[in-house]
PDB file of N, CA and C in Angstrom:
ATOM      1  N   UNK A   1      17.439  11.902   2.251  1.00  0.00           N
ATOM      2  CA  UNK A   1      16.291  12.769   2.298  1.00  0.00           C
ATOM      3  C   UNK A   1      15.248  12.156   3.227  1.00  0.00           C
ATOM      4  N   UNK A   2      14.733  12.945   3.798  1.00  0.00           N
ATOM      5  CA  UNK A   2      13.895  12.812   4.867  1.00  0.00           C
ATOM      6  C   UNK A   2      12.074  12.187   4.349  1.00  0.00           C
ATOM      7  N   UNK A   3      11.382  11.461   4.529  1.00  0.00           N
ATOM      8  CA  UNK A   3      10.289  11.381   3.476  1.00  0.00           C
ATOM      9  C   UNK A   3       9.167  12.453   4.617  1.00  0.00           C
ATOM     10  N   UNK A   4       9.767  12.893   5.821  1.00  0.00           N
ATOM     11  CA  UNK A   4       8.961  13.463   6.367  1.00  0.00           C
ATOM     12  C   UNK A   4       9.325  14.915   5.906  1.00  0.00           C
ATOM     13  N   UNK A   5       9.859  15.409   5.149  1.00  0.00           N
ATOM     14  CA  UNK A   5       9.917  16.636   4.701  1.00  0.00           C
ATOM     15  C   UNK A   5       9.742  16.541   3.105  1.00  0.00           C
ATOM     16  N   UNK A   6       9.643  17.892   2.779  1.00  0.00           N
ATOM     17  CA  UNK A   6       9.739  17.788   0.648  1.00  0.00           C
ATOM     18  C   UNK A   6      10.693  18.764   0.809  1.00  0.00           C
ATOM     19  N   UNK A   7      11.811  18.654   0.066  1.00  0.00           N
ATOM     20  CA  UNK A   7      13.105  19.201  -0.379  1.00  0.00           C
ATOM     21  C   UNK A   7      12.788  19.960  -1.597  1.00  0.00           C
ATOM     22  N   UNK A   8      11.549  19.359  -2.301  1.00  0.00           N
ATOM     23  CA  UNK A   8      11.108  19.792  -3.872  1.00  0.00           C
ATOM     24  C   UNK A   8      11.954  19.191  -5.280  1.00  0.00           C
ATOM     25  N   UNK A   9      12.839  18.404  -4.580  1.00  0.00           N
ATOM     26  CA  UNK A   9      13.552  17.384  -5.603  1.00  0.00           C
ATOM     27  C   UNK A   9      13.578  16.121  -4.638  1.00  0.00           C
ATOM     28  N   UNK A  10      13.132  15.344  -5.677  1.00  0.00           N
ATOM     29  CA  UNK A  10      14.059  13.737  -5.191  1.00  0.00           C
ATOM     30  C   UNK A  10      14.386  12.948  -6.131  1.00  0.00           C
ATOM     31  N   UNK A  11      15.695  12.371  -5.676  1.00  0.00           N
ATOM     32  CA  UNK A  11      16.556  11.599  -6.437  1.00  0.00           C
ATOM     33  C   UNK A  11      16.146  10.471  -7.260  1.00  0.00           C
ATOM     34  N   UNK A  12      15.301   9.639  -6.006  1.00  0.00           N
ATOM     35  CA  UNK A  12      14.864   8.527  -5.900  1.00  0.00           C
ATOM     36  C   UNK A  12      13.709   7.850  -5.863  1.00  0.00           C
ATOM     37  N   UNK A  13      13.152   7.208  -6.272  1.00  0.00           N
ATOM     38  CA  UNK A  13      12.046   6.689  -5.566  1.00  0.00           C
ATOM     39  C   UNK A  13      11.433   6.406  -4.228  1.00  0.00           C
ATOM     40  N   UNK A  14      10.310   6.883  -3.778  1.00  0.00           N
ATOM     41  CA  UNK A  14      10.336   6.769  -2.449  1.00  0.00           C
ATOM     42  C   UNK A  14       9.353   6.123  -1.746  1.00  0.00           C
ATOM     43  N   UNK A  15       9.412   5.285  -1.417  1.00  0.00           N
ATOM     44  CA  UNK A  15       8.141   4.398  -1.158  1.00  0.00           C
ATOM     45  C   UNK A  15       7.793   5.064  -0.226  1.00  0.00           C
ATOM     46  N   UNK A  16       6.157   5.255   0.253  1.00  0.00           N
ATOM     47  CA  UNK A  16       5.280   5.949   1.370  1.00  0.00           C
ATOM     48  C   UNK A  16       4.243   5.060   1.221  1.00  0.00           C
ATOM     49  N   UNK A  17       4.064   3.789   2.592  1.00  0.00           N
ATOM     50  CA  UNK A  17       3.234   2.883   2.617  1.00  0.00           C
ATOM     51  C   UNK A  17       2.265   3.406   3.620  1.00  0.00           C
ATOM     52  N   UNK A  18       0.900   3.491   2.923  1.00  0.00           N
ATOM     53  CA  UNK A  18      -0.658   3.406   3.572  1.00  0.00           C
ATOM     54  C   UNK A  18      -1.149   2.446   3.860  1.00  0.00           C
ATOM     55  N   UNK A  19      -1.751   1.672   5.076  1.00  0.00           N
ATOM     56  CA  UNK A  19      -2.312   0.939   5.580  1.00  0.00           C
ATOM     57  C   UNK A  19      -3.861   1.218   5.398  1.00  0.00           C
ATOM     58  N   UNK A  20      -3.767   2.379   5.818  1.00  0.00           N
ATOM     59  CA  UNK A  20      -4.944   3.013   5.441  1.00  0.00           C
ATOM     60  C   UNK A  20      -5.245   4.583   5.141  1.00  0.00           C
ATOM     61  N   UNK A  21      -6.143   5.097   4.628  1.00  0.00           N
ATOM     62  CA  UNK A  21      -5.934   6.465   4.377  1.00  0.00           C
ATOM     63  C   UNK A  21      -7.517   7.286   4.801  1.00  0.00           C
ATOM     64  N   UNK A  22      -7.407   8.415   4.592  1.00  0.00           N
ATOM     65  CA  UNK A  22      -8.692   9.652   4.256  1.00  0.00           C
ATOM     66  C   UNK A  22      -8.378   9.851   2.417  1.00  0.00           C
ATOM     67  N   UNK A  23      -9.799   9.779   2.209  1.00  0.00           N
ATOM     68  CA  UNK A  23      -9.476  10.272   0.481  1.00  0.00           C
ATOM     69  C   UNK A  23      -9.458  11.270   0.379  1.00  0.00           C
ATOM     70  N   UNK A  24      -9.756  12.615   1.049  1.00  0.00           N
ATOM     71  CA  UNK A  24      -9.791  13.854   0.871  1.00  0.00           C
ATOM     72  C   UNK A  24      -8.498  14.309   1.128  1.00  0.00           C
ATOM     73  N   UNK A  25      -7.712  14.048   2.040  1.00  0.00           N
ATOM     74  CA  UNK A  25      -6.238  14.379   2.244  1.00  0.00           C
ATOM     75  C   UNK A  25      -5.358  13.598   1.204  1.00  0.00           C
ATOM     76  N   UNK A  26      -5.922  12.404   0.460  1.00  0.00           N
ATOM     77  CA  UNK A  26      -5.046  11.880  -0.485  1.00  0.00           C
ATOM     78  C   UNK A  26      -5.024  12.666  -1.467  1.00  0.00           C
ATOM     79  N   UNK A  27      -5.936  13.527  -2.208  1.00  0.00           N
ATOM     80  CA  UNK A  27      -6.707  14.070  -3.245  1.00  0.00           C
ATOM     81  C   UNK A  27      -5.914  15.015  -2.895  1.00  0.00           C
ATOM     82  N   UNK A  28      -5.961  15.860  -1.841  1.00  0.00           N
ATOM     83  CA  UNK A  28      -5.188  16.838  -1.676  1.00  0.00           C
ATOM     84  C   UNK A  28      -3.641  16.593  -1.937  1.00  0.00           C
ATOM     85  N   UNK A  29      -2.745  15.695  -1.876  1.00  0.00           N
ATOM     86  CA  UNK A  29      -1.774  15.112  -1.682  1.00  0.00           C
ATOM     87  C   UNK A  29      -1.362  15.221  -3.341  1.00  0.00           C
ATOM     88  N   UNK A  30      -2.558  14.732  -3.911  1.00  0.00           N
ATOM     89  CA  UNK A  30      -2.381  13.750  -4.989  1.00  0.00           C
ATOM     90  C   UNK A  30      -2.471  15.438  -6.066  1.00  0.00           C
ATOM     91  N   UNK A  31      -3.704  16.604  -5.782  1.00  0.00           N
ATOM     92  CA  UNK A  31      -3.207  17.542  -6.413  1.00  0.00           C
ATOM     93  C   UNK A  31      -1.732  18.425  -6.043  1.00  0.00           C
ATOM     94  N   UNK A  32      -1.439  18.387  -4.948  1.00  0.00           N
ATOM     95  CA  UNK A  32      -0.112  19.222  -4.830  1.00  0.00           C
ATOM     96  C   UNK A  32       0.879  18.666  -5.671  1.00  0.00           C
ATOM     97  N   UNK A  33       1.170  17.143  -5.927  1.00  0.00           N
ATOM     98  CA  UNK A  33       1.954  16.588  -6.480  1.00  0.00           C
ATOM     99  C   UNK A  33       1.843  16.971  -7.968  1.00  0.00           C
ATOM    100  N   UNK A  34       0.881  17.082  -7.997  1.00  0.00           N
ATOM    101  CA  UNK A  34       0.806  17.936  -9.869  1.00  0.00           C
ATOM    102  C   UNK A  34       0.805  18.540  -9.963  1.00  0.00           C
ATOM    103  N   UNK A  35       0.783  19.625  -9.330  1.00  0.00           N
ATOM    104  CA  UNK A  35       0.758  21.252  -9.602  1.00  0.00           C
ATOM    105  C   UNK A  35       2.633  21.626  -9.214  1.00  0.00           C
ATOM    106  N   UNK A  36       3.068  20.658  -8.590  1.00  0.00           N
ATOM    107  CA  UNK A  36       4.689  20.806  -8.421  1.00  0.00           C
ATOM    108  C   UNK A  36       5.340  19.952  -9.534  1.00  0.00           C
ATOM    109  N   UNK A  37       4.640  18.819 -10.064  1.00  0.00           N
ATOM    110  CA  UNK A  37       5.308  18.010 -11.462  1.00  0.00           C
ATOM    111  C   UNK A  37       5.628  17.173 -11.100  1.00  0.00           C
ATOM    112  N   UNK A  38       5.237  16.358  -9.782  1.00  0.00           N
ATOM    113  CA  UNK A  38       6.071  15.337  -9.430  1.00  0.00           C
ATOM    114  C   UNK A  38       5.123  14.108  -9.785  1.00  0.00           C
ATOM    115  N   UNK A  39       5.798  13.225 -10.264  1.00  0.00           N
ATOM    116  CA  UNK A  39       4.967  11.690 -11.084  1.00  0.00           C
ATOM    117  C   UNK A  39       4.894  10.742  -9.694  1.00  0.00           C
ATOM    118  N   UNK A  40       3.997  10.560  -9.339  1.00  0.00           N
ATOM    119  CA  UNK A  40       3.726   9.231  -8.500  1.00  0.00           C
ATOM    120  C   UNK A  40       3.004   8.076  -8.788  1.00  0.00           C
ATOM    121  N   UNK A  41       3.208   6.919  -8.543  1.00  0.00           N
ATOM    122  CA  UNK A  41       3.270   5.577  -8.364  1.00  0.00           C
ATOM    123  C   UNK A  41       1.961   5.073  -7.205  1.00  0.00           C
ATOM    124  N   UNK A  42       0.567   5.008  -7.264  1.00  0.00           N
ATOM    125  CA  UNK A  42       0.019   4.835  -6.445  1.00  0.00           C
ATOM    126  C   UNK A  42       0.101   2.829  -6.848  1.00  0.00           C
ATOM    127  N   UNK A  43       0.288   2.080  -5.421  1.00  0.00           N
ATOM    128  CA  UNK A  43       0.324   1.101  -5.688  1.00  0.00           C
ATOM    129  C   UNK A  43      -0.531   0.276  -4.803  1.00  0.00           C
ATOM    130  N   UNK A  44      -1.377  -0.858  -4.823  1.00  0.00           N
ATOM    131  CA  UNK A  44      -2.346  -1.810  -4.474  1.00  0.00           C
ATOM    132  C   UNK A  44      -2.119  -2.972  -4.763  1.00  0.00           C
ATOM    133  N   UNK A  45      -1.542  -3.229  -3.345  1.00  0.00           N
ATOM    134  CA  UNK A  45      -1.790  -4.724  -3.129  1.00  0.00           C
ATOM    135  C   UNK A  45      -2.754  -5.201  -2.806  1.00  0.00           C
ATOM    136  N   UNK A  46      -3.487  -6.142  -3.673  1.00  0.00           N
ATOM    137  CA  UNK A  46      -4.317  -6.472  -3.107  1.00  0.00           C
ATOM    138  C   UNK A  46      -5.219  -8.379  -2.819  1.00  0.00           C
ATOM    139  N   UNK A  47      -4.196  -8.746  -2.121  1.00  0.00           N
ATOM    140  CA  UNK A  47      -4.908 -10.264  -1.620  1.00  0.00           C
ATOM    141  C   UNK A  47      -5.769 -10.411  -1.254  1.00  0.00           C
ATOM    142  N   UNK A  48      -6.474 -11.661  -1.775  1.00  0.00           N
ATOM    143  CA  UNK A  48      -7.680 -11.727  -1.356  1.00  0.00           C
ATOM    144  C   UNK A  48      -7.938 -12.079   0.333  1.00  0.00           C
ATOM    145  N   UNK A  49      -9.073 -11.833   0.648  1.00  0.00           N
ATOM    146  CA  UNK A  49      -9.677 -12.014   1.763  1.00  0.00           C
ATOM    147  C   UNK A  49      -8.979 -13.385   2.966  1.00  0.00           C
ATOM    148  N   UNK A  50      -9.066 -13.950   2.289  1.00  0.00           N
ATOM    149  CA  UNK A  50      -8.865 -15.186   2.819  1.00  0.00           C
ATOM    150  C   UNK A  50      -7.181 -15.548   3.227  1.00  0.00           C
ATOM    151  N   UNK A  51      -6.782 -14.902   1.718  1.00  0.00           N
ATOM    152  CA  UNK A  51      -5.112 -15.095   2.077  1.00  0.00           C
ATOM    153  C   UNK A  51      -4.627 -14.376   3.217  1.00  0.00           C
ATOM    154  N   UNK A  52      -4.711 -12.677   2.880  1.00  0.00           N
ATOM    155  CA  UNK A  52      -4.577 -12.205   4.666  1.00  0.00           C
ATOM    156  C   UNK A  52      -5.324 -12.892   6.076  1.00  0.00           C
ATOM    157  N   UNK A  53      -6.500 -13.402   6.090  1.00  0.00           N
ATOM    158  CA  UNK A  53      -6.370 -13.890   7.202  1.00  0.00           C
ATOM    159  C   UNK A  53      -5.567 -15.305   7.391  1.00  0.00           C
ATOM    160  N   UNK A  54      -5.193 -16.126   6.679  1.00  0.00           N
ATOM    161  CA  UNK A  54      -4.209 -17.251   6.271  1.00  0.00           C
ATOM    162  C   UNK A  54      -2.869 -16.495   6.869  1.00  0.00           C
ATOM    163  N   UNK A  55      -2.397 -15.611   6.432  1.00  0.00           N
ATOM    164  CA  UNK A  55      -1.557 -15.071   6.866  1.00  0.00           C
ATOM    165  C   UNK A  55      -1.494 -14.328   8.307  1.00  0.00           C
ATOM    166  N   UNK A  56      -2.459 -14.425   8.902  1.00  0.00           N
ATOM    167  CA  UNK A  56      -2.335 -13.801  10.565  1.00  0.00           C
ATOM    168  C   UNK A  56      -2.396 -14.938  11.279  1.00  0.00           C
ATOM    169  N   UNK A  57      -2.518 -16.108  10.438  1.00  0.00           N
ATOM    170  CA  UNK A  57      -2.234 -17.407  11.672  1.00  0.00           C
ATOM    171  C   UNK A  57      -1.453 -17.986  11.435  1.00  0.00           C
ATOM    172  N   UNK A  58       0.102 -17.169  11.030  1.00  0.00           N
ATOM    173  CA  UNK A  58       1.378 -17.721  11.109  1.00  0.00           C
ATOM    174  C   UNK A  58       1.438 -17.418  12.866  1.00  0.00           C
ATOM    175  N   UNK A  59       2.780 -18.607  12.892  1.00  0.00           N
ATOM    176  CA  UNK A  59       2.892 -18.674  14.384  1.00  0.00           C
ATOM    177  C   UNK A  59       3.442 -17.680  15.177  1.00  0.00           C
ATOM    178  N   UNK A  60       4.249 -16.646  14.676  1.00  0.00           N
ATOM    179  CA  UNK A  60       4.834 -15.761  15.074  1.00  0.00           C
ATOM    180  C   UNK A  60       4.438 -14.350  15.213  1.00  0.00           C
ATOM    181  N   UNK A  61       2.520 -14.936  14.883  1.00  0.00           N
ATOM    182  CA  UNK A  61       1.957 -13.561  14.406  1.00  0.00           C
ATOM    183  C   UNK A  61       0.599 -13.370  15.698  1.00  0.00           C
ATOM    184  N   UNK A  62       0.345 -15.094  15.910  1.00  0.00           N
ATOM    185  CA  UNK A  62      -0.489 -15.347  16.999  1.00  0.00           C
ATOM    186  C   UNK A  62      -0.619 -14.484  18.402  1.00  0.00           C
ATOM    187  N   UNK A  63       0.124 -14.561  19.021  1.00  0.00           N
ATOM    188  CA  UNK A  63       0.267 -13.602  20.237  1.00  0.00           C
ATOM    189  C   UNK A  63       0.654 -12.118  20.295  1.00  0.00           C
ATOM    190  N   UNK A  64       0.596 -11.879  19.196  1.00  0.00           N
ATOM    191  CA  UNK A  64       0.776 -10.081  18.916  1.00  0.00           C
ATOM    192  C   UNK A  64      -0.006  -8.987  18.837  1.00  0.00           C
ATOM    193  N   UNK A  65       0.257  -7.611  18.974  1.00  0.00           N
ATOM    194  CA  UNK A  65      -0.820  -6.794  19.121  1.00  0.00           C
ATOM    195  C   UNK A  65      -1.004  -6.520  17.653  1.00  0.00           C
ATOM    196  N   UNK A  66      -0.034  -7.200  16.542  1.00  0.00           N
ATOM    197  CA  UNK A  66      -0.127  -6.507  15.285  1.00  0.00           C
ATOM    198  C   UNK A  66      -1.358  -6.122  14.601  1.00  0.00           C
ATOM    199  N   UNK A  67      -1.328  -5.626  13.734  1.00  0.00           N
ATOM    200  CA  UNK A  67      -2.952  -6.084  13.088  1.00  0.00           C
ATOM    201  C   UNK A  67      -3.325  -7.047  12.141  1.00  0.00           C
ATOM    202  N   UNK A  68      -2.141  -8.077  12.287  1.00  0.00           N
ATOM    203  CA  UNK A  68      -1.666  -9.157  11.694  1.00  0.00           C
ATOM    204  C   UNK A  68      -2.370 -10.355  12.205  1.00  0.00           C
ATOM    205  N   UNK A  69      -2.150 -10.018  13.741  1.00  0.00           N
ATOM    206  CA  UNK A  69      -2.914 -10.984  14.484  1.00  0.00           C
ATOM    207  C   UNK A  69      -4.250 -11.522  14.121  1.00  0.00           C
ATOM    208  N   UNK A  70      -4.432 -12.776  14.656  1.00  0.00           N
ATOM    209  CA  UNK A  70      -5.870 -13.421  13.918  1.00  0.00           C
ATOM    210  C   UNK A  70      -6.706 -12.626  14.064  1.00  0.00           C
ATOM    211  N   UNK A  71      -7.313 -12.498  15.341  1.00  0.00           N
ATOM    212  CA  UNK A  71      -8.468 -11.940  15.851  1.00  0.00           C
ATOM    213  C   UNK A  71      -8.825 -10.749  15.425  1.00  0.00           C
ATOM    214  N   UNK A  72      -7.583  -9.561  15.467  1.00  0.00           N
ATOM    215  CA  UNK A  72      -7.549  -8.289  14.746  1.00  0.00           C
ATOM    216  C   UNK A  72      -7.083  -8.404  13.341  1.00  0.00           C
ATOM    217  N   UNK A  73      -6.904  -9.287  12.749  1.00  0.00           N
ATOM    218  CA  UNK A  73      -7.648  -9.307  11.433  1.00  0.00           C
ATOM    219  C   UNK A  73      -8.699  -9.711  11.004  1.00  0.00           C
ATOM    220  N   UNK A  74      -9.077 -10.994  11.543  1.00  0.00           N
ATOM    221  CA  UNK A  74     -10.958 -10.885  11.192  1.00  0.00           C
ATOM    222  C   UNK A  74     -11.859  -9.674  11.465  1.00  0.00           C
ATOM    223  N   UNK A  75     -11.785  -8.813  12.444  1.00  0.00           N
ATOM    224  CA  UNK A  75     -12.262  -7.710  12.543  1.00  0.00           C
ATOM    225  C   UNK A  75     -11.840  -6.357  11.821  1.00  0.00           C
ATOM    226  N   UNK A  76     -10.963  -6.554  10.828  1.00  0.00           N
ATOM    227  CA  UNK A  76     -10.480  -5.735  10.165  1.00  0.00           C
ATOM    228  C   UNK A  76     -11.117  -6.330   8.702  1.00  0.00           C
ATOM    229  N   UNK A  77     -11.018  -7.168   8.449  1.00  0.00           N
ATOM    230  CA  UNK A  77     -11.951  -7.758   7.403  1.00  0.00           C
ATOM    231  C   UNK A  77     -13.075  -7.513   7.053  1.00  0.00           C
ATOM    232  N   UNK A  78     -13.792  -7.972   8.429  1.00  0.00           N
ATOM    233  CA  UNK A  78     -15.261  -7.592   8.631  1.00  0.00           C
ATOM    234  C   UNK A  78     -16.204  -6.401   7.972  1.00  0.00           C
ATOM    235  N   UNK A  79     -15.266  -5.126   8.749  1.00  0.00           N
ATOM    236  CA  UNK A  79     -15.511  -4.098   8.810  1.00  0.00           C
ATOM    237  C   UNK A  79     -14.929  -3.135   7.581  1.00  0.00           C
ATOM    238  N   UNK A  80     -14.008  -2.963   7.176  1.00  0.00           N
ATOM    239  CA  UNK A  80     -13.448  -2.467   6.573  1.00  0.00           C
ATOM    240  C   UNK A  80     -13.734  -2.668   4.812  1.00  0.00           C
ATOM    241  N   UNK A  81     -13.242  -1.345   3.848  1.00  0.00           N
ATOM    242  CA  UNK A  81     -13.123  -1.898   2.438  1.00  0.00           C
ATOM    243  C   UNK A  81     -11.634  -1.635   2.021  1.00  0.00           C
ATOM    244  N   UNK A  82     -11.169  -2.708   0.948  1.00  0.00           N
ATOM    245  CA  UNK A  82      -9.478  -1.874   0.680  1.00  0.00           C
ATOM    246  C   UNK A  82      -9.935  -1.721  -0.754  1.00  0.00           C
ATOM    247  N   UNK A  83      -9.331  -0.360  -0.824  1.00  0.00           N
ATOM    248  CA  UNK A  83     -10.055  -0.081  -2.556  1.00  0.00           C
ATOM    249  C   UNK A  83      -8.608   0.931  -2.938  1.00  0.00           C
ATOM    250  N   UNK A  84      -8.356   0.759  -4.126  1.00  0.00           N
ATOM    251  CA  UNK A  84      -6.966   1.517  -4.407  1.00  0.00           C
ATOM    252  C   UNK A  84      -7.276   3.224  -4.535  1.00  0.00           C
ATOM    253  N   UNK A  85      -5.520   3.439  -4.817  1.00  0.00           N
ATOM    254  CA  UNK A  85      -6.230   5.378  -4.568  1.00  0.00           C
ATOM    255  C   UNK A  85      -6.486   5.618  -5.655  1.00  0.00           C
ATOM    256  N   UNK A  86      -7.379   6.208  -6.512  1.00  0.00           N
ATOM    257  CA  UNK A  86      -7.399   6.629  -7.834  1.00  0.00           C
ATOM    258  C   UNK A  86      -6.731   7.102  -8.454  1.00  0.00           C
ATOM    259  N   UNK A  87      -5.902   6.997  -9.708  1.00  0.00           N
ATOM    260  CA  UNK A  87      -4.833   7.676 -10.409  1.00  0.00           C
ATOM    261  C   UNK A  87      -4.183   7.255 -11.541  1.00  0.00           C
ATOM    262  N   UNK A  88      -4.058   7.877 -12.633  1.00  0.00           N
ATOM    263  CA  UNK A  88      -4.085   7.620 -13.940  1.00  0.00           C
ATOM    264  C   UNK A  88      -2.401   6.635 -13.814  1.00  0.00           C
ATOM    265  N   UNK A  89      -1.451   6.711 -13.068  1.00  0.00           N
ATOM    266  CA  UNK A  89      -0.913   5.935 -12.606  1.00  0.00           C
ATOM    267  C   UNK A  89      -0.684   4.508 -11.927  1.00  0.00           C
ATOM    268  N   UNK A  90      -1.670   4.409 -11.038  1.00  0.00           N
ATOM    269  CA  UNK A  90      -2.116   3.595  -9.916  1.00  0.00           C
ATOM    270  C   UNK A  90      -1.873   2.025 -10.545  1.00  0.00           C
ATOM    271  N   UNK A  91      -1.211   1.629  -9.625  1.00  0.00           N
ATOM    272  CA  UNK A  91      -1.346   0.174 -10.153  1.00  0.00           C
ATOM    273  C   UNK A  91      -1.816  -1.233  -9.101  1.00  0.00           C
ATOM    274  N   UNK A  92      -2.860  -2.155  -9.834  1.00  0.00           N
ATOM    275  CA  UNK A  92      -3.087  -3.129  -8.395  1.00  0.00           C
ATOM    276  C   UNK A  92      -2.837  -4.107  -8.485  1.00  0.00           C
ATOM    277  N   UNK A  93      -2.336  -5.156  -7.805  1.00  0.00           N
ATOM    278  CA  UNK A  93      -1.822  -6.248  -7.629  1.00  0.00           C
ATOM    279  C   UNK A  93      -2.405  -7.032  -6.893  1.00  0.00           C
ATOM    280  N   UNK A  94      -2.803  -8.270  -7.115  1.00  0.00           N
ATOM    281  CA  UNK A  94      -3.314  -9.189  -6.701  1.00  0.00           C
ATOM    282  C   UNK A  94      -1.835  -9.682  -6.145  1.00  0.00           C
ATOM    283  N   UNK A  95      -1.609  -9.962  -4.807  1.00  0.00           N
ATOM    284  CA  UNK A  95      -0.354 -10.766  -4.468  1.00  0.00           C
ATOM    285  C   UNK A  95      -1.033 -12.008  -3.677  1.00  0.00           C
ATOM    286  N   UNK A  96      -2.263 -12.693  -3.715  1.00  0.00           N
ATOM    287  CA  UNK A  96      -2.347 -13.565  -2.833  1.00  0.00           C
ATOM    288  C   UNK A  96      -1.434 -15.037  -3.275  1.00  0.00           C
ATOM    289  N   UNK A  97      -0.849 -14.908  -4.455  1.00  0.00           N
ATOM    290  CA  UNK A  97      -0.137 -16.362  -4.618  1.00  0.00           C
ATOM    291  C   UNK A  97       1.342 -15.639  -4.642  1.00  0.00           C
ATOM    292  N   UNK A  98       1.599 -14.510  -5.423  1.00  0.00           N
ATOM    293  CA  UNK A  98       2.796 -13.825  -5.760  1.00  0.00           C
ATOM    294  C   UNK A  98       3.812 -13.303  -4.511  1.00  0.00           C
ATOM    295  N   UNK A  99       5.316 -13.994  -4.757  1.00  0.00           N
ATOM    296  CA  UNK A  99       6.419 -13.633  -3.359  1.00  0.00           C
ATOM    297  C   UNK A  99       6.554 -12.396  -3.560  1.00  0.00           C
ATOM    298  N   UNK A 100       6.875 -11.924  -2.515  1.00  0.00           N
ATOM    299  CA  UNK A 100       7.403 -10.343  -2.403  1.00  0.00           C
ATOM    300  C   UNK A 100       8.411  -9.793  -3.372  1.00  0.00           C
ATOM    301  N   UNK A 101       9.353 -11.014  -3.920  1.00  0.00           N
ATOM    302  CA  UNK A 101      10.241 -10.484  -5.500  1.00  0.00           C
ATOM    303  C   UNK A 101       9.409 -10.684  -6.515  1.00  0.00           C
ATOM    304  N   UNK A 102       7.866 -11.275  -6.410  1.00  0.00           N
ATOM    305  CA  UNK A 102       7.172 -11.271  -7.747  1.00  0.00           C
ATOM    306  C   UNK A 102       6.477  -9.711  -7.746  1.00  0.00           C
ATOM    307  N   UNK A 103       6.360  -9.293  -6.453  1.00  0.00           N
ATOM    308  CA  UNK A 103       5.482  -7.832  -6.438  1.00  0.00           C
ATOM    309  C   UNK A 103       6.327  -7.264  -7.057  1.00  0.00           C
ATOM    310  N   UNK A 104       7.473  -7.137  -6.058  1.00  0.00           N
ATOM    311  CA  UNK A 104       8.483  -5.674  -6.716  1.00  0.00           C
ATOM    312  C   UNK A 104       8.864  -5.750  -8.266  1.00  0.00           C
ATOM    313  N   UNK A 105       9.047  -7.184  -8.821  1.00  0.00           N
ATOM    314  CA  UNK A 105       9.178  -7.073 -10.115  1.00  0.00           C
ATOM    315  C   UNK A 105       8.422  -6.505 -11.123  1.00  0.00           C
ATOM    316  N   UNK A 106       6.900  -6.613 -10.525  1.00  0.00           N
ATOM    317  CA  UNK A 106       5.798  -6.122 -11.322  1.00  0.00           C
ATOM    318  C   UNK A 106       5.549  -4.115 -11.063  1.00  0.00           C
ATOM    319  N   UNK A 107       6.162  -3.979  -9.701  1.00  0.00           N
ATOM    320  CA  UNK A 107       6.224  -2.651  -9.378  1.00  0.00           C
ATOM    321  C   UNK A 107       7.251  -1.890 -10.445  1.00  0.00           C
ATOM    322  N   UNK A 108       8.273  -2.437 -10.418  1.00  0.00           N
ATOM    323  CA  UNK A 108       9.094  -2.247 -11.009  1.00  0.00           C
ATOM    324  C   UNK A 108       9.291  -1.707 -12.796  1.00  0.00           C
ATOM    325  N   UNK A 109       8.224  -3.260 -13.104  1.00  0.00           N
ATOM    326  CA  UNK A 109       8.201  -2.868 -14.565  1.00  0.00           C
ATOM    327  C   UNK A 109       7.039  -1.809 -14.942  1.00  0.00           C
ATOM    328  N   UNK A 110       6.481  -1.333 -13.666  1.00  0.00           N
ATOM    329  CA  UNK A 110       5.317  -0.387 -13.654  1.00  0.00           C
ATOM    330  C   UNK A 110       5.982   0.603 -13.896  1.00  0.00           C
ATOM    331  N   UNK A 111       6.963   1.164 -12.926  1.00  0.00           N
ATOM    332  CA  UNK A 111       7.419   2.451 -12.934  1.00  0.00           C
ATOM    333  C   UNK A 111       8.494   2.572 -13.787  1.00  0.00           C
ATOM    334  N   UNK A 112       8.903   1.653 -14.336  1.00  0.00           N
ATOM    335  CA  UNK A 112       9.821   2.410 -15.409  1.00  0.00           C
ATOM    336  C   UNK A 112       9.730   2.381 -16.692  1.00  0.00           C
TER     337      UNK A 112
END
């Protein structure tokens, strides 16, 4: 299944990762999904400040246009707020010490 289309069933779980969003199109998003019955999983990671930029001065991250990169992450820091999407679902995670099998485990025991 395509996550760029709705079929109006899915099998599976489907991860749809936001970097960033509009709350008014989420809201919108977030009522269609209930008015069709479908249960979603809003999820927030959320490390602290310091750890993401710790993490854009890995070496492989230095010379990139990512937004990983040092420079364009201090300015993403700066400027920006990360605040989760609202939802009687929603779950947030502090991952600044936790490996990527400690997230999904905790995702995990969220959604089922």
């Amino acid at each position: 299944m395509s996550q760029n289309g709705y079929s109006g069933m899915t099998l599976k779980l489907w991860p749809i990762l936001l970097d960033h969003y509009n709350a008014v199109e989420v809201n919108q998003y977030l009522e269609f999904f209930m008015e069709q019955g479908i249960t979603i999983f809003p999820i927030h990671l959320n490390p602290n400040k310091e750890a993401l930029y710790e993490r854009s001065m890995a070496c492989d991250r230095v010379n990139s246009h990512k937004i990983s990169n040092q420079e364009a992450m201090a300015k993403v820091l700066a400027e920006m707020k990360f605040s989760r999407i609202e939802h009687l679902n929603s779950l947030s995670i502090d991952n600044t010490e936790l490996s990527a099998c400690d997230v999904a485990k905790l995702i995990v025991a969220h959604v089922s």
